[in-house]
Structure formats: C-alpha cells, structure tokens
N, C-alpha and C. Protein backbone atom coordinates (compact mmCIF):
# COMPACT_ATOMS: atom_id res chain seq x y z
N UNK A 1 102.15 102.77 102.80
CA UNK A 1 102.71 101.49 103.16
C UNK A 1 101.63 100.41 103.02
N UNK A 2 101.84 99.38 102.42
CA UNK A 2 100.67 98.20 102.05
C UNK A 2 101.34 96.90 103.24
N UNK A 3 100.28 96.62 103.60
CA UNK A 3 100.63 95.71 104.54
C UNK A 3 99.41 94.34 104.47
N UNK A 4 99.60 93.11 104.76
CA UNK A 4 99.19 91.86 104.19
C UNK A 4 98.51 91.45 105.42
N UNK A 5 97.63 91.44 105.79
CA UNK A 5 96.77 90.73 107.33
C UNK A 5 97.56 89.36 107.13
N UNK A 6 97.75 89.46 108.96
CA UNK A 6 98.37 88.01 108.59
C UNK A 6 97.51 87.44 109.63
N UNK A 7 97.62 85.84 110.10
CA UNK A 7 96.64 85.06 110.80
C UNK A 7 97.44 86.35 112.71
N UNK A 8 98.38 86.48 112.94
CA UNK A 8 98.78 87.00 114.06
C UNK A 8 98.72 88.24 114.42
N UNK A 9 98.05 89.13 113.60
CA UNK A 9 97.36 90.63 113.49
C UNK A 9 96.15 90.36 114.21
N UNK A 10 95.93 91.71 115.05
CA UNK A 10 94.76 92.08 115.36
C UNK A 10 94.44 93.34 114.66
N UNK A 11 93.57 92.61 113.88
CA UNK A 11 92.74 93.84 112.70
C UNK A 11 92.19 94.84 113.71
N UNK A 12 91.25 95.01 114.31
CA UNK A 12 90.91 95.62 115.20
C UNK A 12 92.11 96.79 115.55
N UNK A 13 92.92 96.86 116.41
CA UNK A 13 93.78 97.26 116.78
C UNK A 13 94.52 97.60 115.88
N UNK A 14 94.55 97.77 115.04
CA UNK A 14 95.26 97.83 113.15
C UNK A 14 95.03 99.09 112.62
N UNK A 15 93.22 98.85 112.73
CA UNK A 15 92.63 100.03 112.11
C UNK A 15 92.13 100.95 113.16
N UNK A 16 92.56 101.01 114.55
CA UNK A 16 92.08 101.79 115.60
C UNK A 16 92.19 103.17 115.51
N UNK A 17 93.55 103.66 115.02
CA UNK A 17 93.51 105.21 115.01
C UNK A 17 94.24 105.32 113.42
N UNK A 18 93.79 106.68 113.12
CA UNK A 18 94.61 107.09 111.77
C UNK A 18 93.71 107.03 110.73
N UNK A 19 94.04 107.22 109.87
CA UNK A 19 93.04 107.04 108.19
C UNK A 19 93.94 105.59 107.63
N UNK A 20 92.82 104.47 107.22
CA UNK A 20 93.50 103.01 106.46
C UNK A 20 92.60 103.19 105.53
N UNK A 21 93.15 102.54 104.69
CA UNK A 21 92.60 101.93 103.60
C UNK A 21 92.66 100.57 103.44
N UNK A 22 91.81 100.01 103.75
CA UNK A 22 91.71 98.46 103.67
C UNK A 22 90.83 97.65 101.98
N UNK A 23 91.39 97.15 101.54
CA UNK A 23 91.34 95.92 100.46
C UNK A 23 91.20 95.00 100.59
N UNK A 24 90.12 94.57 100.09
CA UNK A 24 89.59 93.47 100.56
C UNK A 24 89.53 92.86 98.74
N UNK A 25 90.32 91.52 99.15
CA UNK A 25 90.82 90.93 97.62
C UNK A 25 90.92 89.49 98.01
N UNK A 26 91.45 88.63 96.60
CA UNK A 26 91.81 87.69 96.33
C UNK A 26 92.82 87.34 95.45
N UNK A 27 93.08 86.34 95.50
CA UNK A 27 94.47 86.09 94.31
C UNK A 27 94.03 85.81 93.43
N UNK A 28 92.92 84.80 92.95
CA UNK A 28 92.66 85.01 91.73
C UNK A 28 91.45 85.53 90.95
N UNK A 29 91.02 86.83 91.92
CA UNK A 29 90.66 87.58 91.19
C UNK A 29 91.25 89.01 90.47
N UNK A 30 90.82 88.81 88.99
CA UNK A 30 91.26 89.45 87.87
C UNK A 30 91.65 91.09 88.13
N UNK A 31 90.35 91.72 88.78
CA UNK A 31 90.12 93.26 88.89
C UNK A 31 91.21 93.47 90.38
N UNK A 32 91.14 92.71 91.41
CA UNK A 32 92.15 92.64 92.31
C UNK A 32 93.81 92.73 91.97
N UNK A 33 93.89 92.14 91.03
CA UNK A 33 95.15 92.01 90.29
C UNK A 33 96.11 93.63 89.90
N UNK A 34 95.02 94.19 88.83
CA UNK A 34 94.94 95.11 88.36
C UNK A 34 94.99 96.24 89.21
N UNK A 35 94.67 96.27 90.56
CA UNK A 35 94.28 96.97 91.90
C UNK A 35 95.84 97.18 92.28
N UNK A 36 96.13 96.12 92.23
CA UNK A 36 97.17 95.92 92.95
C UNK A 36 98.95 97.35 92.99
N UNK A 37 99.01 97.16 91.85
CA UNK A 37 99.85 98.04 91.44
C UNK A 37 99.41 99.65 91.82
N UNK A 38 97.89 100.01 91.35
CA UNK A 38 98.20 101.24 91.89
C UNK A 38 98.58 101.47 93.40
N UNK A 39 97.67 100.42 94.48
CA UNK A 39 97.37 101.25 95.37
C UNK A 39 99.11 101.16 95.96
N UNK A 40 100.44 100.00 95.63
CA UNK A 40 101.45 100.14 95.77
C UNK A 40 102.11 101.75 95.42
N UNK A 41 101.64 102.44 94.48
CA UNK A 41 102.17 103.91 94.08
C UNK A 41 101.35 105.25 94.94
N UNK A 42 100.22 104.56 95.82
CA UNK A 42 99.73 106.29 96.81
C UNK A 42 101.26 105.78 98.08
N UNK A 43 101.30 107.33 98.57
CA UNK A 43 102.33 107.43 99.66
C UNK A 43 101.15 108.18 100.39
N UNK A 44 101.49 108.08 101.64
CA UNK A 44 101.16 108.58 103.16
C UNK A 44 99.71 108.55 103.40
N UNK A 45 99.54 106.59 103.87
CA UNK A 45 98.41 105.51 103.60
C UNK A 45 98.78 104.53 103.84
N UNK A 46 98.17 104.05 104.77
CA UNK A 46 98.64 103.01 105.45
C UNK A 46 97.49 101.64 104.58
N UNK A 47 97.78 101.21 104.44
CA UNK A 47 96.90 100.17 103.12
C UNK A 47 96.71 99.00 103.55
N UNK A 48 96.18 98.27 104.02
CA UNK A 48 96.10 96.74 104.72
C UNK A 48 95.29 95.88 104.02
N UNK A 49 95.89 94.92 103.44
CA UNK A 49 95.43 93.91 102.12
C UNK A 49 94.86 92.81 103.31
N UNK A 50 93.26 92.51 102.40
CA UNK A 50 92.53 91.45 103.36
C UNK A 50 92.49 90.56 102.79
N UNK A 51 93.28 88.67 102.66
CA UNK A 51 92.59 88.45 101.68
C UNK A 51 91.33 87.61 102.22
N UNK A 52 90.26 87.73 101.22
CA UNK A 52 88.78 87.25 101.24
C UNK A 52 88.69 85.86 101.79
N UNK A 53 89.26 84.81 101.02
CA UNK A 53 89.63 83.66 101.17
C UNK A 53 90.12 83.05 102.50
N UNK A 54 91.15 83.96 103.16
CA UNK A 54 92.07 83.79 104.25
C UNK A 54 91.00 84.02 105.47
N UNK A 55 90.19 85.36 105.62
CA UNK A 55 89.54 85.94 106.37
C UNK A 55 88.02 86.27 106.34
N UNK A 56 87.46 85.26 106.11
CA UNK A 56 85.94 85.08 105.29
C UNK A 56 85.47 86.05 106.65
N UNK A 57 85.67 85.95 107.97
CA UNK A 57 84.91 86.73 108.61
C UNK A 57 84.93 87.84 108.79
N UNK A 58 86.05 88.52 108.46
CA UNK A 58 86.25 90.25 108.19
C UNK A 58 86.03 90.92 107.23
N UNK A 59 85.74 89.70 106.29
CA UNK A 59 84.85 90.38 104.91
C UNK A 59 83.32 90.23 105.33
N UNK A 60 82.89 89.62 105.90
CA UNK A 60 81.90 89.20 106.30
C UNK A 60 81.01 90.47 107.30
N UNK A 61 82.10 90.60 108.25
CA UNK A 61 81.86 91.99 109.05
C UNK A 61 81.98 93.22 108.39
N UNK A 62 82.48 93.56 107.74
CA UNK A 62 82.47 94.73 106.51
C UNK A 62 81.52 94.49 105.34
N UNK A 63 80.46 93.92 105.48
CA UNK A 63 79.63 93.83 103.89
C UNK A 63 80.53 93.90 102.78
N UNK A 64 81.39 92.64 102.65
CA UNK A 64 82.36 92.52 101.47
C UNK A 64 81.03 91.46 101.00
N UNK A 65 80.96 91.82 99.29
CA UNK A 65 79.66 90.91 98.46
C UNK A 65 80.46 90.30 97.98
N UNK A 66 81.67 91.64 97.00
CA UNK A 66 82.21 91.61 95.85
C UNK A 66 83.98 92.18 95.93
N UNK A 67 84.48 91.78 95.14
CA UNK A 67 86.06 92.08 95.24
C UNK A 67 86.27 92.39 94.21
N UNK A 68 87.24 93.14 94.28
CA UNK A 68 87.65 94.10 95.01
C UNK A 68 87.06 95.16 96.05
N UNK A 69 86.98 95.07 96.96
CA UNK A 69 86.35 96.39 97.74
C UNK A 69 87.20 97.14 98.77
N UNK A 70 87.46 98.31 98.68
CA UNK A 70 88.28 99.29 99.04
C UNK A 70 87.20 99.92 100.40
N UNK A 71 87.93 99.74 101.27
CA UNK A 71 87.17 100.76 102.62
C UNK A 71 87.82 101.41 103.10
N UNK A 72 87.17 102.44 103.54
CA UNK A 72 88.25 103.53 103.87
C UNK A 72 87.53 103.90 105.47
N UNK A 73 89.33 103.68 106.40
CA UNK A 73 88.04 103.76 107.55
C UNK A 73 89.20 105.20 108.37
N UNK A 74 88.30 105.76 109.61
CA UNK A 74 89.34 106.57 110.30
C UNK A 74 88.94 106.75 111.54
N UNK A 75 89.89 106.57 112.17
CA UNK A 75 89.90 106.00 113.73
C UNK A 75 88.66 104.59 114.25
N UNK A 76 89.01 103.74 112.96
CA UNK A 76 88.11 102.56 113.36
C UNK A 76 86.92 102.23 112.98
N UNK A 77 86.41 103.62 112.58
CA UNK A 77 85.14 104.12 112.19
C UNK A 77 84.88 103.40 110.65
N UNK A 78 84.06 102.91 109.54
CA UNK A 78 84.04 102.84 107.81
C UNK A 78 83.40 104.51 107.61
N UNK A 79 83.72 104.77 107.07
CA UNK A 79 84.00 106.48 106.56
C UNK A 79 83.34 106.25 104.66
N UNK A 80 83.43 105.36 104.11
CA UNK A 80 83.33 105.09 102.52
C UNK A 80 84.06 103.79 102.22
N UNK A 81 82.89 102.91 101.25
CA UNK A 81 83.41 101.91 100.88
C UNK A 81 82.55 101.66 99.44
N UNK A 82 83.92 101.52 98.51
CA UNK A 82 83.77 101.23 97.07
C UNK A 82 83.91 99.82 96.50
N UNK A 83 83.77 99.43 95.47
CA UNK A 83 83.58 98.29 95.15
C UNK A 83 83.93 98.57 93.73
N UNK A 84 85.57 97.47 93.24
CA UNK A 84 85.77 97.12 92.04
C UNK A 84 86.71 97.98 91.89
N UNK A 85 87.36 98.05 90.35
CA UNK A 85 88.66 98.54 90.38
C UNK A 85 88.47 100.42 90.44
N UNK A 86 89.30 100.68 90.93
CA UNK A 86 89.65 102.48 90.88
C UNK A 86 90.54 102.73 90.59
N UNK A 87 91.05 103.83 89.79
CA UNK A 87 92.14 104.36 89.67
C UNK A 87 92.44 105.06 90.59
N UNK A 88 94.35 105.28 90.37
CA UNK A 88 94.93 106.63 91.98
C UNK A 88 94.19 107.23 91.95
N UNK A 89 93.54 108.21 90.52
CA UNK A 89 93.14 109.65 90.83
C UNK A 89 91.55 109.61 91.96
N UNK A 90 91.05 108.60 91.54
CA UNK A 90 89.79 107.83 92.35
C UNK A 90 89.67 107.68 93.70
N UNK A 91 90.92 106.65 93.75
CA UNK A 91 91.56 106.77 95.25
C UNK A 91 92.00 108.01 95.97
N UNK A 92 92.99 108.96 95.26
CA UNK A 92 93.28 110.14 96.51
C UNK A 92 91.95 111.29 96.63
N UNK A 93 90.97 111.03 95.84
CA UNK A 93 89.80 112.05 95.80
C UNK A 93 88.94 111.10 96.92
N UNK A 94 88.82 109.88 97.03
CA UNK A 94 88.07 108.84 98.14
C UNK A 94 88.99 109.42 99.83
N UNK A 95 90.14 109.70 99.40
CA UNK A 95 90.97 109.35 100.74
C UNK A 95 91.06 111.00 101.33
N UNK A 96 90.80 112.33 100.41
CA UNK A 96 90.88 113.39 100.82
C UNK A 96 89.33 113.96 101.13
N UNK A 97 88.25 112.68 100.48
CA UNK A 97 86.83 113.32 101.19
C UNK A 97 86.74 112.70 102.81
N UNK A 98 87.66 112.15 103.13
CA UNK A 98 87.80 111.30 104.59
C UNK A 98 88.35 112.32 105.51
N UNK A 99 89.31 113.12 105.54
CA UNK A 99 90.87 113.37 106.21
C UNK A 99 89.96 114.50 106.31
C-alpha cells in the first residue's frame, strides 16, 4: 500500500511498528518518476511517499542528500537506506534482508 505524507500525519507514529518503506522524492525529479511505478507493483509493504520539497525536515532527519532515496525502516528503527533508482527485484532482496 503506498501512502502520500500529508501535512496531518504523524510520521513518527507512521513508522512506529512493522517493516515501511519510505521514499523520499520529488515531482520533478526524473529518477523519482521512474521509481514511481515500480514501487506501486510490490504487495505486502506499507510504502510512505515523502515529498522532499513538502518536508525538508524529515529529509533532513534521515540524511536525505539525494533523491530518490528509499529507507527501509522496522519498528521505527532505519534498518538500510539506498539512494537512486532500483528495480522490484532490488527492492524485495532490500526488504527480505530486513524482515
């Protein structure tokens, strides 16, 4: 499930328990774009789109440099964080060295 931070989310409380995958993007960046579609095709993943722009300080608190960057956190914890585009097969091998 991909879900969009909105200004009335508490991120915190978001990513508290479970395995997320958080994205940290922009709209007009190119490799973000391209991102986009796969991570819509993993199932059972909770996916929470940050955008950069919107939330300069939660990229900020996560050492976001560069965008696209994919973090993978579990129970709150950052567990692995990549940078730039990945493919699924990339992604479910990132999300099964976590679980």
């Amino acid at each position: 499930m991909v879900k969009h931070l909105k200004e009335e989310d508490n991120f915190t409380d978001l990513i508290s328990k479970g395995i997320h995958l958080v994205d940290f993007y922009a709209e007009w960046c190119g490799p973000c774009k391209m991102l986009a579609p796969v991570l819509e095709t993993l199932e059972d993943i909770d996916i929470i789109k940050v955008n950069t722009d919107e939330f300069p300080l939660i990229a900020r608190e996560y050492g976001v440099m560069s965008i696209p960057t994919l973090v993978y956190i579990k129970n709150g914890e950052v567990k692995l964080k990549e940078i730039g585009f990945r493919t699924k097969d990339e992604i479910i091998t990132s999300l099964n060295s976590i679980k």
